[in-house]
Protein backbone atom coordinates (compact mmCIF):
# COMPACT_ATOMS: atom_id res chain seq x y z
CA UNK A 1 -28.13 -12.21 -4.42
CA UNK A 2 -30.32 -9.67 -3.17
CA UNK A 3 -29.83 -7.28 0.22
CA UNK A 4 -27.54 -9.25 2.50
CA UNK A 5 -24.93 -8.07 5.24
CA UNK A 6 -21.32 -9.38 5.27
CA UNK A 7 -18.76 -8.98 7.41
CA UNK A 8 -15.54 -6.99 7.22
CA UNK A 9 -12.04 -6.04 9.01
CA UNK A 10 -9.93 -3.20 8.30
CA UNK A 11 -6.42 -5.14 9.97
CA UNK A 12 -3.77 -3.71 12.34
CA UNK A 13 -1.63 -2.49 9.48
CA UNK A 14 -4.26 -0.30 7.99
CA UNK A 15 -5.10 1.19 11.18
CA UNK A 16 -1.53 2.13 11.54
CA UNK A 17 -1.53 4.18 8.23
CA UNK A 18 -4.60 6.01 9.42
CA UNK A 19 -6.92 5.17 6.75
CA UNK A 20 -10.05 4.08 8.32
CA UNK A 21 -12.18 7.03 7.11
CA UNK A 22 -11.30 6.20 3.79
CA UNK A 23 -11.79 2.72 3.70
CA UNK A 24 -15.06 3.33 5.23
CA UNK A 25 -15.57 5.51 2.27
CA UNK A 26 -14.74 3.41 -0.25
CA UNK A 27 -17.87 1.09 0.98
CA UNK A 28 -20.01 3.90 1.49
CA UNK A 29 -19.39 5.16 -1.70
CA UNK A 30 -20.20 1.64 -3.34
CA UNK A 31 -23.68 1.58 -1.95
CA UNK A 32 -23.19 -0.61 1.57
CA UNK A 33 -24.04 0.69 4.76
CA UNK A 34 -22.17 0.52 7.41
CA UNK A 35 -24.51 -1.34 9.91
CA UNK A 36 -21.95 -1.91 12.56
CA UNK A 37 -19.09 -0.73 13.82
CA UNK A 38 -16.41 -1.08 16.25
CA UNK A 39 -12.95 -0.33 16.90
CA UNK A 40 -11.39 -3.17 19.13
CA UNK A 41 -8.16 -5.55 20.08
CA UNK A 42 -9.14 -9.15 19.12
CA UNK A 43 -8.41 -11.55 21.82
CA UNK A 44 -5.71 -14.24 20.73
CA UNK A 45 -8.08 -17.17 21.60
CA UNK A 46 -11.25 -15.06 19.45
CA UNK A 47 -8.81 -15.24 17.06
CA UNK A 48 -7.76 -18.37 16.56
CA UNK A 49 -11.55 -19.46 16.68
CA UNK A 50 -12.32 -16.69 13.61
CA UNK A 51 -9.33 -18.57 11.29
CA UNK A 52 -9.87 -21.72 12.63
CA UNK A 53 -10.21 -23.27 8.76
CA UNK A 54 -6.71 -22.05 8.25
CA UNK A 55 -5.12 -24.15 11.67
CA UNK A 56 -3.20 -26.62 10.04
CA UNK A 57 -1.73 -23.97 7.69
CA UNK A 58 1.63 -23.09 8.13
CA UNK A 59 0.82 -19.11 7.77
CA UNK A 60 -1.61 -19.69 11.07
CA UNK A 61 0.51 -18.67 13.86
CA UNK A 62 2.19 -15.36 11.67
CA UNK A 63 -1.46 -14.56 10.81
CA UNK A 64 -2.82 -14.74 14.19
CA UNK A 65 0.07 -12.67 15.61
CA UNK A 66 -0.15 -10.32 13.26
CA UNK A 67 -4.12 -10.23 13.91
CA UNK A 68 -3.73 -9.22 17.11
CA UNK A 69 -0.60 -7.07 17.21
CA UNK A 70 -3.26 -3.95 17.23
CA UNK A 71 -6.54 -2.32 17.00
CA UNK A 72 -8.64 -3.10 14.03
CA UNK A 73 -12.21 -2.02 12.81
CA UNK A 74 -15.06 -4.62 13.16
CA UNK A 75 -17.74 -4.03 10.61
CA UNK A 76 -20.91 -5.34 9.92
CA UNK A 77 -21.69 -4.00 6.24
CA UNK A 78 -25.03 -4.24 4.39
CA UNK A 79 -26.51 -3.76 0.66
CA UNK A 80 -27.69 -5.43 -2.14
CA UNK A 81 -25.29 -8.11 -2.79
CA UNK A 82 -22.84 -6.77 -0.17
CA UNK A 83 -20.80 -9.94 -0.25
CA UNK A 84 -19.65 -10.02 -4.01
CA UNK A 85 -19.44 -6.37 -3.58
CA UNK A 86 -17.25 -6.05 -0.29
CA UNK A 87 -14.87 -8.36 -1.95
CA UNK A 88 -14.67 -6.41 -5.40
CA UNK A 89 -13.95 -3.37 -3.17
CA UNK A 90 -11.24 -5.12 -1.54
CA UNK A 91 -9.44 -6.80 -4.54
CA UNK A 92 -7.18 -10.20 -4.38
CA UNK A 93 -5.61 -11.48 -1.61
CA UNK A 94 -2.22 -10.45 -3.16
CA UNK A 95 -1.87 -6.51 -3.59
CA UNK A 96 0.69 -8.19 -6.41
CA UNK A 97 -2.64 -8.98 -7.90
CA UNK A 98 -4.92 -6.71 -6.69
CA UNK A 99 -6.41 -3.75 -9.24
CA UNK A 100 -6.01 -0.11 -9.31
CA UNK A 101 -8.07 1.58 -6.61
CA UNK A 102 -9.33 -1.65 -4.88
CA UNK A 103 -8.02 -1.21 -0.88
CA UNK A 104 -5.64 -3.84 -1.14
CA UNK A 105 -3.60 -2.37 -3.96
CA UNK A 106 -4.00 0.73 -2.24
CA UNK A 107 -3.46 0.10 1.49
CA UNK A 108 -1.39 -3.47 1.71
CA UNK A 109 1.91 -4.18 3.07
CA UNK A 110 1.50 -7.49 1.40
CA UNK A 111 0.01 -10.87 0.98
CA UNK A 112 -0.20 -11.56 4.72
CA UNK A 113 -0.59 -7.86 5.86
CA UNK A 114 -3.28 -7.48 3.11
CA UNK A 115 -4.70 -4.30 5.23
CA UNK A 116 -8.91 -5.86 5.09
CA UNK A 117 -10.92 -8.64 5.43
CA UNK A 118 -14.06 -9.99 4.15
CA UNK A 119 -16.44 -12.76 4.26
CA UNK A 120 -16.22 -15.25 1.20
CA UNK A 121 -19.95 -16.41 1.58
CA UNK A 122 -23.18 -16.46 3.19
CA UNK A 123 -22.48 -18.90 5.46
CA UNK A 124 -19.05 -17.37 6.62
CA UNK A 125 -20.86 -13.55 6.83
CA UNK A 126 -23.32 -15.35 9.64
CA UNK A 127 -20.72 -16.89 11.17
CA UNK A 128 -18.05 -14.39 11.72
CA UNK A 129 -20.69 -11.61 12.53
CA UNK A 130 -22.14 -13.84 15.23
CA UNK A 131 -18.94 -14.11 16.48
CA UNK A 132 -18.09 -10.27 16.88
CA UNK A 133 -21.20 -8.86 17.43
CA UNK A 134 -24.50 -9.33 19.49
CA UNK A 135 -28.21 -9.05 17.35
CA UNK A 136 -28.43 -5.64 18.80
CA UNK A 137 -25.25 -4.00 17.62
CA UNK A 138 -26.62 -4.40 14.17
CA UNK A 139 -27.97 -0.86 13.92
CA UNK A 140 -28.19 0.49 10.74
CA UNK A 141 -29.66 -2.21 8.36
């Protein structure tokens, strides 16, 4: 496993409750760092390239709407085995499913509005950092 970065999303929904600062918190307090950070309004096009595996889906459109109906946080995080990690901190896909205290049982509207985000691998981290953030945004490794 070993010190790797991953990336993450706190989604429109969860920005709407005000709970950045303890999201954020929730990963700080399970040893990643954030390295980057940024508040933003994905494009619809950015978008659609980020869940471009899920195209053919019939959840696509909802999910890209809902994507970029507002702000969310862009994150870059980092740690020793950040990816397993981020995702324990998150919890299932389904709050339904989810466990006490992960974000999604805590901060989800529901299965689609699942309030964060994070990469499922290695190869997806690289990916969807590249596509959110230059080399040099990466501050805080």
């Amino acid at each position: 496993m070993g010190y790797e970065k991953t990336f993450s999303i706190i989604k429109p929904n969860a920005i709407n409750k005000n709970v950045i600062g303890k999201i954020m918190a929730q990963f700080e307090e399970n040893n990643l760092k954030i390295a980057a950070a940024k508040l933003s309004k994905i494009e619809r096009s950015k978008c659609e390239e980020f869940y471009a595996e899920h195209k053919e889906r019939p959840f696509f459109g909802e999910l890209v709407d809902f994507m970029t109906s507002g702000p969310v946080m862009l994150m870059v995080l980092a740690g020793e085995g950040a990816i397993a990690k981020n995702r324990e901190i998150m919890g299932a896909t389904n709050p339904a499913e989810a466990a006490e205290g992960t974000l999604r049982k805590l901060y989800a509207d529901s299965m689609g509005e699942n309030a964060v985000h994070g990469s499922d691998s290695p190869t997806s981290a690289e990916r969807e950092i590249s596509l959110f953030f230059e080399p040099n945004e990466i501050v805080n490794e």
